[in-house]
PDB file of N, CA and C in Angstrom:
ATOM      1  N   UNK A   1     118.749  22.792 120.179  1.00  0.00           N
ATOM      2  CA  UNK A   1     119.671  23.792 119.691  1.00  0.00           C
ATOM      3  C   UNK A   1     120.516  24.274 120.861  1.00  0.00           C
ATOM      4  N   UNK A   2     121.951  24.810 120.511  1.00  0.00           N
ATOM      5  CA  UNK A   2     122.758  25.155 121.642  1.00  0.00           C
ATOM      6  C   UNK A   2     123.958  26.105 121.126  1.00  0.00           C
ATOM      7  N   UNK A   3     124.259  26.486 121.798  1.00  0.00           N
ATOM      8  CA  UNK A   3     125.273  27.864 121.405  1.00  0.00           C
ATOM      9  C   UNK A   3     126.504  27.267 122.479  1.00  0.00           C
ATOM     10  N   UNK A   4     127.632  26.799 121.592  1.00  0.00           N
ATOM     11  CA  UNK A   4     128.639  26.346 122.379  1.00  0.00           C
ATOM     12  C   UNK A   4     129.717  27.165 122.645  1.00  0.00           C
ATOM     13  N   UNK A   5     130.457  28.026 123.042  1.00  0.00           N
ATOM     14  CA  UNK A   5     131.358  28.747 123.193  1.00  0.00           C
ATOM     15  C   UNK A   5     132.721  28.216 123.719  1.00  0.00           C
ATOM     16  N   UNK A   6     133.608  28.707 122.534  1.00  0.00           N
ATOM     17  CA  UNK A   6     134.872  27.719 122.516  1.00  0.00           C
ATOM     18  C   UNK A   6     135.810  28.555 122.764  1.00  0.00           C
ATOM     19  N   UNK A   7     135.925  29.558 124.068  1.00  0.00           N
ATOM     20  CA  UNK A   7     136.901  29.970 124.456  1.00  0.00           C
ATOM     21  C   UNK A   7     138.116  29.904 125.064  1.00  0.00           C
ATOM     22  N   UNK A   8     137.542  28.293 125.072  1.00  0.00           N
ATOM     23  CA  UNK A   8     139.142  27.801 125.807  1.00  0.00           C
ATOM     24  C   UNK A   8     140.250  27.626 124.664  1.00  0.00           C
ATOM     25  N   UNK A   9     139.372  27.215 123.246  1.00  0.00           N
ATOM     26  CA  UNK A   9     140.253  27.274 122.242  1.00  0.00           C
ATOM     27  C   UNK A   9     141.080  27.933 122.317  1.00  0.00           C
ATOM     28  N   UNK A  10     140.240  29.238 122.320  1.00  0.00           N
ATOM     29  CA  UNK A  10     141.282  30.882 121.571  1.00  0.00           C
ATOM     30  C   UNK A  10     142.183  31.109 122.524  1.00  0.00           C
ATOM     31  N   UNK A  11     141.624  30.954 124.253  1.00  0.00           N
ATOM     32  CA  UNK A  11     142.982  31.158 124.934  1.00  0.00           C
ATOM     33  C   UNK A  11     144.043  29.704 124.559  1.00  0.00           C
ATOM     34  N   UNK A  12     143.709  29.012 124.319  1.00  0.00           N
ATOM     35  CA  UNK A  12     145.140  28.065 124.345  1.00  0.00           C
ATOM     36  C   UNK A  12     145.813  28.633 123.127  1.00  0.00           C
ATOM     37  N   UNK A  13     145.540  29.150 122.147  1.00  0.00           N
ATOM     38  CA  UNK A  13     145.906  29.590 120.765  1.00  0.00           C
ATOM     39  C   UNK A  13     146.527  31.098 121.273  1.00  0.00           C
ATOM     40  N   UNK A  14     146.147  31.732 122.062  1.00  0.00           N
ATOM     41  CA  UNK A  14     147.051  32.892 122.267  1.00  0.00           C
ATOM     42  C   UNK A  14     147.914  32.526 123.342  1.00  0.00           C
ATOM     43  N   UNK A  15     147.984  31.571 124.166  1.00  0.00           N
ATOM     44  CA  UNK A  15     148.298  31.435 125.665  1.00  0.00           C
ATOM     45  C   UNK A  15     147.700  32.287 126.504  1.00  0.00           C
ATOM     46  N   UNK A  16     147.331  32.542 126.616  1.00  0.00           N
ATOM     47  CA  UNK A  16     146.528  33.312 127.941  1.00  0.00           C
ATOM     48  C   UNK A  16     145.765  32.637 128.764  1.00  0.00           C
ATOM     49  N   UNK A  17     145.973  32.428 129.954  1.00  0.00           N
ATOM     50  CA  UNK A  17     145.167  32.006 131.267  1.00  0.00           C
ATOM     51  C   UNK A  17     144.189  32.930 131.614  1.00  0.00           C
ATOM     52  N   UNK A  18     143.243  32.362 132.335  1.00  0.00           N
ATOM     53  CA  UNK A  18     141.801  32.470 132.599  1.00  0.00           C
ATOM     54  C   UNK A  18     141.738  33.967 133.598  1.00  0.00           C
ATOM     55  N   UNK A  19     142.525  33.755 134.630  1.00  0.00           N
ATOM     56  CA  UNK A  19     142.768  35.345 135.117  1.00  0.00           C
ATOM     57  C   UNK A  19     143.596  36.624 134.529  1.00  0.00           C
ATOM     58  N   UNK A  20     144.161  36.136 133.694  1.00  0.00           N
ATOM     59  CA  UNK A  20     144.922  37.152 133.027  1.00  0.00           C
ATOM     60  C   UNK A  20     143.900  37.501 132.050  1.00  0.00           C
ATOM     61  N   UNK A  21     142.727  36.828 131.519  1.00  0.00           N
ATOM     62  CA  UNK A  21     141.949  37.074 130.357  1.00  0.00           C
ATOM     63  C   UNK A  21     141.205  37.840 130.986  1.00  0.00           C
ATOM     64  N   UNK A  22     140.597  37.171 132.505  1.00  0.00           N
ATOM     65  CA  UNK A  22     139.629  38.163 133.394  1.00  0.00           C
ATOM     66  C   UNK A  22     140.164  39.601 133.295  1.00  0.00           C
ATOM     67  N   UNK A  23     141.290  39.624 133.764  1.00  0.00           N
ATOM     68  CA  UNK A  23     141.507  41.137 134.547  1.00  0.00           C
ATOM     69  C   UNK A  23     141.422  42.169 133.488  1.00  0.00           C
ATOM     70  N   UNK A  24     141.501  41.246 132.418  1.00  0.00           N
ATOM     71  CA  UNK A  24     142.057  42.264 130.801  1.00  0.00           C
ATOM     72  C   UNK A  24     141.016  42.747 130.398  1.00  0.00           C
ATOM     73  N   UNK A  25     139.759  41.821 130.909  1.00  0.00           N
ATOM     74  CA  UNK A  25     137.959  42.027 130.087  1.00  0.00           C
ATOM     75  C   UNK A  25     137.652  42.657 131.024  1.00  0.00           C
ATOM     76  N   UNK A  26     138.246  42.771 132.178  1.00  0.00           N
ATOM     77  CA  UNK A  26     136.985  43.444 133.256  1.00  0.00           C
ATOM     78  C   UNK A  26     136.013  42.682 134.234  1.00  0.00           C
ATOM     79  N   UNK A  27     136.024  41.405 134.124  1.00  0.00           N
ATOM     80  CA  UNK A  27     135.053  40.341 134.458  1.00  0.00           C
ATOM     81  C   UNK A  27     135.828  39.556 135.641  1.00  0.00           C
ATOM     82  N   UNK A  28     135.024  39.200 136.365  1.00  0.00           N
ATOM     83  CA  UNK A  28     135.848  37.686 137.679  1.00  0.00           C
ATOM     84  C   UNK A  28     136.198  36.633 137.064  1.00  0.00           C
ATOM     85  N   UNK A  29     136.939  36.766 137.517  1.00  0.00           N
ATOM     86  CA  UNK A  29     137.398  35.098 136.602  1.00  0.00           C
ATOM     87  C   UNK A  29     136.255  34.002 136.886  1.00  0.00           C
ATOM     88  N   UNK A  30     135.809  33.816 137.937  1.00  0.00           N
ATOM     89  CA  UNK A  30     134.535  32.845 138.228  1.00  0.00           C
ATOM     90  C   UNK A  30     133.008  32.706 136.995  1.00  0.00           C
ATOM     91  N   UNK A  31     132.892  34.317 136.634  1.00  0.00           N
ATOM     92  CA  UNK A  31     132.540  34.467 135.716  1.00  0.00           C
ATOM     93  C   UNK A  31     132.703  34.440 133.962  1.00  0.00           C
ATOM     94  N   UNK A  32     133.844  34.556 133.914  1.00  0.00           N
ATOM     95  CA  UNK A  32     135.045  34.084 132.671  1.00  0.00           C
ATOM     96  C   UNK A  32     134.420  32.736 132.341  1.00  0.00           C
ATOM     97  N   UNK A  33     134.736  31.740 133.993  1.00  0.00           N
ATOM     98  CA  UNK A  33     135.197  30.624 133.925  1.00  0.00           C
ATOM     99  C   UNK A  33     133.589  29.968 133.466  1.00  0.00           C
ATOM    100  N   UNK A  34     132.514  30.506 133.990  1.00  0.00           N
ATOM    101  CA  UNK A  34     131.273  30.032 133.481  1.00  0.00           C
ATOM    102  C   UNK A  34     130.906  30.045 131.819  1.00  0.00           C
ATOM    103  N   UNK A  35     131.258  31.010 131.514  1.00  0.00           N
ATOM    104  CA  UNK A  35     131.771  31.070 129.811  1.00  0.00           C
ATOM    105  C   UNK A  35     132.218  30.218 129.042  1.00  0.00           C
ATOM    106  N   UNK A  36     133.390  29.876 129.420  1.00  0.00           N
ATOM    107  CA  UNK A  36     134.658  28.985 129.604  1.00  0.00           C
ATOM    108  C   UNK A  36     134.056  27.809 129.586  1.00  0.00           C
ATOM    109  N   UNK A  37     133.504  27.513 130.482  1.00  0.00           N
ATOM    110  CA  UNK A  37     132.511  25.843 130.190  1.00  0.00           C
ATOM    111  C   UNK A  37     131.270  25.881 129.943  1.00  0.00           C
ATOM    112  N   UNK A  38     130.825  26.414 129.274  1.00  0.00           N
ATOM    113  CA  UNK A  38     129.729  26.533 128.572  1.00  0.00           C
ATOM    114  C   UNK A  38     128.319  26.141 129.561  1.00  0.00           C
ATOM    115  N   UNK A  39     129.100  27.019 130.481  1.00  0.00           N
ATOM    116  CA  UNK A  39     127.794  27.036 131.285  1.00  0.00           C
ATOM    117  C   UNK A  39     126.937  28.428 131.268  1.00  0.00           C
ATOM    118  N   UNK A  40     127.369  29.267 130.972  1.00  0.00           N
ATOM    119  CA  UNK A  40     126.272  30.524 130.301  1.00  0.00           C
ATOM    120  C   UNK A  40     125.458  30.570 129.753  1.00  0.00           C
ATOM    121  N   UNK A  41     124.256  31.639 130.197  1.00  0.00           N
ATOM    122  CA  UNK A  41     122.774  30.828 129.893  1.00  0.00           C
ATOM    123  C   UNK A  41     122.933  32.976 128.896  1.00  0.00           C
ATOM    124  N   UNK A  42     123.514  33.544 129.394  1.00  0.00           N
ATOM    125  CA  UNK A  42     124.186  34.592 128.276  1.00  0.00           C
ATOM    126  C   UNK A  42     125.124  35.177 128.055  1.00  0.00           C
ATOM    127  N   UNK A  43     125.512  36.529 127.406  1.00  0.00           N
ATOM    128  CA  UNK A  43     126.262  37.470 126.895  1.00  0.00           C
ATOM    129  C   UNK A  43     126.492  38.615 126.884  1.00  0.00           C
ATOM    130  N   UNK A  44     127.032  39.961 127.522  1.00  0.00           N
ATOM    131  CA  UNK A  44     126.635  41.237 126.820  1.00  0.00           C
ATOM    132  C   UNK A  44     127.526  41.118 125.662  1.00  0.00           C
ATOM    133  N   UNK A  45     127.482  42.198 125.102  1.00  0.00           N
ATOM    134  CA  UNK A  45     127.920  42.689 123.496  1.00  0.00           C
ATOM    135  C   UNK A  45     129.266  43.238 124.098  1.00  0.00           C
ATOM    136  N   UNK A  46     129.085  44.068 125.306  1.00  0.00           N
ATOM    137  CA  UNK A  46     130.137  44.432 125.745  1.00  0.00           C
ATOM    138  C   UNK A  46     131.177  43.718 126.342  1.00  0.00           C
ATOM    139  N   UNK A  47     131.256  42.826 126.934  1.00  0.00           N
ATOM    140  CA  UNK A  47     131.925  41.562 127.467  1.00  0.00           C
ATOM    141  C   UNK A  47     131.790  40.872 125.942  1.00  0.00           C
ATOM    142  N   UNK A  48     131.652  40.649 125.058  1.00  0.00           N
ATOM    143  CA  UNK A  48     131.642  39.800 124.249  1.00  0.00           C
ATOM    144  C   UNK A  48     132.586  40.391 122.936  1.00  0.00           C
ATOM    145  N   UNK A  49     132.701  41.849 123.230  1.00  0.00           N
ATOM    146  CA  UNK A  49     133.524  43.072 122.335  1.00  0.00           C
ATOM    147  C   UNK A  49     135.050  43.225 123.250  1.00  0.00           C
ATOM    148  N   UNK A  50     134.804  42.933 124.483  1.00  0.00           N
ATOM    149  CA  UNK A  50     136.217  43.075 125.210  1.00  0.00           C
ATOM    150  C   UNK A  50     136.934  41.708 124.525  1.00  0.00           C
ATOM    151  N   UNK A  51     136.063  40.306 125.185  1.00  0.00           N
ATOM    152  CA  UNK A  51     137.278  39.446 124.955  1.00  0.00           C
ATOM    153  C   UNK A  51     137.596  38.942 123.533  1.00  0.00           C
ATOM    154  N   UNK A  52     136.636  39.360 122.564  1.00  0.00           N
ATOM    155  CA  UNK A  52     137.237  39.157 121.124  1.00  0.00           C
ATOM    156  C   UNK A  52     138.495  40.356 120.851  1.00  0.00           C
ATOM    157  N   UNK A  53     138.468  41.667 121.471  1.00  0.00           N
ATOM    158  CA  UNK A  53     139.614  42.658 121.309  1.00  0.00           C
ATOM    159  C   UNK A  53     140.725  41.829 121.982  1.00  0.00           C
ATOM    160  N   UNK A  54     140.320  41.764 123.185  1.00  0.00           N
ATOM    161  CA  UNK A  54     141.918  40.903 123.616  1.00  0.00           C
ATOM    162  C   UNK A  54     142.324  39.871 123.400  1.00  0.00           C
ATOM    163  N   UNK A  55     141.451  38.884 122.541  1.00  0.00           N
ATOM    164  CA  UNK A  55     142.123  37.724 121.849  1.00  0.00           C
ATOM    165  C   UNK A  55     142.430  37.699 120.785  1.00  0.00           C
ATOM    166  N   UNK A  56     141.919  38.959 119.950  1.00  0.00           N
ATOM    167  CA  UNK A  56     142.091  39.469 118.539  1.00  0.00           C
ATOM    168  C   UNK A  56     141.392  38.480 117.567  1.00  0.00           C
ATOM    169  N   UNK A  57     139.931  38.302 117.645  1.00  0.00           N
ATOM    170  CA  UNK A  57     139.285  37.388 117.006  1.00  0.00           C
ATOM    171  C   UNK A  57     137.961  38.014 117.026  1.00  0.00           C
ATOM    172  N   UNK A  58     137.144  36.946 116.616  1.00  0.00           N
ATOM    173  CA  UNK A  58     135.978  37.399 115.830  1.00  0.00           C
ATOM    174  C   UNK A  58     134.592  36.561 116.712  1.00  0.00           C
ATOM    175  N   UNK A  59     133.582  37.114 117.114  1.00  0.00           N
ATOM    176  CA  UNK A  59     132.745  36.412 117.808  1.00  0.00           C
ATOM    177  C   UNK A  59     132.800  35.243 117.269  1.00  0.00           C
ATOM    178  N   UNK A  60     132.689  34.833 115.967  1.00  0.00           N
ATOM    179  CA  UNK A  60     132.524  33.250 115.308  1.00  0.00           C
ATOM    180  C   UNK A  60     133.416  32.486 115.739  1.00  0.00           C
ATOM    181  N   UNK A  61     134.480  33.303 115.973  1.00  0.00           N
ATOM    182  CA  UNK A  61     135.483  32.489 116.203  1.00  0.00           C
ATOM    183  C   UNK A  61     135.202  31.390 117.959  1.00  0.00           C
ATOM    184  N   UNK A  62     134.497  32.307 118.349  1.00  0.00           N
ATOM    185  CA  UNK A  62     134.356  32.037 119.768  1.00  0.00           C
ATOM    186  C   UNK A  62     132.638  30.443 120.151  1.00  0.00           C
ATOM    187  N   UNK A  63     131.992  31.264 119.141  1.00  0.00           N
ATOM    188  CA  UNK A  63     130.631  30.879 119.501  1.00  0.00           C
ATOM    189  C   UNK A  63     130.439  29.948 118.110  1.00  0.00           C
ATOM    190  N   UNK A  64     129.980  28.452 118.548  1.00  0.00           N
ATOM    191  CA  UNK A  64     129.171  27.940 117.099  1.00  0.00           C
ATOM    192  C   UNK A  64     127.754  27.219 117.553  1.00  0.00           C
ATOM    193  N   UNK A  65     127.015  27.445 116.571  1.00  0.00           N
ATOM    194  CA  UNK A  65     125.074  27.102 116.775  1.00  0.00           C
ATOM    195  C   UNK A  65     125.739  25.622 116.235  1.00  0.00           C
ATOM    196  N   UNK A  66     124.894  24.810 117.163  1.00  0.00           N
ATOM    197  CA  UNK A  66     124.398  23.278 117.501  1.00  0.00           C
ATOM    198  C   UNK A  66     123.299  22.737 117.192  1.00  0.00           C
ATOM    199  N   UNK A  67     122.870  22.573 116.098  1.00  0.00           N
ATOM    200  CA  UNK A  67     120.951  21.738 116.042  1.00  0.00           C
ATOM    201  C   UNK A  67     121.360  20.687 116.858  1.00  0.00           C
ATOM    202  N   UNK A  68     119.868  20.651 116.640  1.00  0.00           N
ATOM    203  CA  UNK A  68     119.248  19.588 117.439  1.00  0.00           C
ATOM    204  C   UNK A  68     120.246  18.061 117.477  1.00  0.00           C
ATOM    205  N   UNK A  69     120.446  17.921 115.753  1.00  0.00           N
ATOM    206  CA  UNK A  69     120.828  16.869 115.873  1.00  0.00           C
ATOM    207  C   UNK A  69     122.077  16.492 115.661  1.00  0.00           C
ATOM    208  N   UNK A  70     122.866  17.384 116.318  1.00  0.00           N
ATOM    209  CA  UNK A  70     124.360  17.574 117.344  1.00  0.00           C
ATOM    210  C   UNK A  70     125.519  17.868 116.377  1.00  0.00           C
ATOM    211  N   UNK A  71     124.817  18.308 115.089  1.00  0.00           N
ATOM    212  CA  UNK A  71     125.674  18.049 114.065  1.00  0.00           C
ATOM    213  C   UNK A  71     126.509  20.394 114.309  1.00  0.00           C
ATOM    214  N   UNK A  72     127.728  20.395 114.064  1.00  0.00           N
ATOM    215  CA  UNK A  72     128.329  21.779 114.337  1.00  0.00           C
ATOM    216  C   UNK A  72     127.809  22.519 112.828  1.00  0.00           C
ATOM    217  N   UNK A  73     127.640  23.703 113.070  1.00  0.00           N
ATOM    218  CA  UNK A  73     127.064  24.578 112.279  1.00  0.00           C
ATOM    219  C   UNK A  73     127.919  26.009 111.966  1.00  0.00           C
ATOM    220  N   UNK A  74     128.572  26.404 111.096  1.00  0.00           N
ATOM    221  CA  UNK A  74     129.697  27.694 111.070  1.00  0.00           C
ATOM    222  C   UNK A  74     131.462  27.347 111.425  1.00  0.00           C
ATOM    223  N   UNK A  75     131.910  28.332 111.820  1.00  0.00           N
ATOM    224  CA  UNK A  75     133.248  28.107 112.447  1.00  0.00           C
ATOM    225  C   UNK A  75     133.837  27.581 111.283  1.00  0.00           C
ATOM    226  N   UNK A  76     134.596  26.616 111.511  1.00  0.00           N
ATOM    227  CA  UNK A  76     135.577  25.506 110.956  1.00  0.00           C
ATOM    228  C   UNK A  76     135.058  24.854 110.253  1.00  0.00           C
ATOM    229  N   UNK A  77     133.758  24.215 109.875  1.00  0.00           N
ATOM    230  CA  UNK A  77     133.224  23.171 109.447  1.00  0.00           C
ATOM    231  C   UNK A  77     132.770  23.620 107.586  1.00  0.00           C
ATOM    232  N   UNK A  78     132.969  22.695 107.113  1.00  0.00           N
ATOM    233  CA  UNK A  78     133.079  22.303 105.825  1.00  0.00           C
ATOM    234  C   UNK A  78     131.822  22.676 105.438  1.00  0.00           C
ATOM    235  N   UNK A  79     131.282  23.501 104.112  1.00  0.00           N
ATOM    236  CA  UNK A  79     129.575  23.444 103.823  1.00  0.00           C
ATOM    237  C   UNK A  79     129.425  21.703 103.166  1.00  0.00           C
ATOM    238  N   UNK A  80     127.786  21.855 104.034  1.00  0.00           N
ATOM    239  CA  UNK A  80     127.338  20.677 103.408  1.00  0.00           C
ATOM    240  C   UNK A  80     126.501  20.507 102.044  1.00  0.00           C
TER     241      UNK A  80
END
């Protein structure tokens, strides 16, 4: 199981670059950027409430659950 976070989406969909997203959330961009590639092992609520306000979206929008067997779960995807 895996929690993929697709924030590079939402910034290409608003345009916003990675330091301009930082400075706006409050966060280093180094830290952004770990987000950003789904290298985060977590989250606060609060960092997770900033950059959905400044991208004007919805945690789902950001985050989708992965089983095991690699198949995408929520978001975009069609019910099975």
């Amino acid at each position: 199981m895996a929690i993929l976070v697709n924030l590079d989406l939402e910034m290409a969909r608003r345009r916003i670059g990675l330091t301009e997203l930082a400075d706006r959330v409050g966060i280093t961009p180094a830290n952004l950027s770990v987000l950003k590639n789904n290298r985060a092992k977590a989250i606060r609520f609060t960092t997770l409430d900033a950059i959905c306000r400044e991208l004007a979206c919805q945690p789902a929008d950001l985050l989708v659950h992965v089983p095991d067997d690699g198949a995408p779960t929520g978001g975009d995807q069609p019910p099975s």
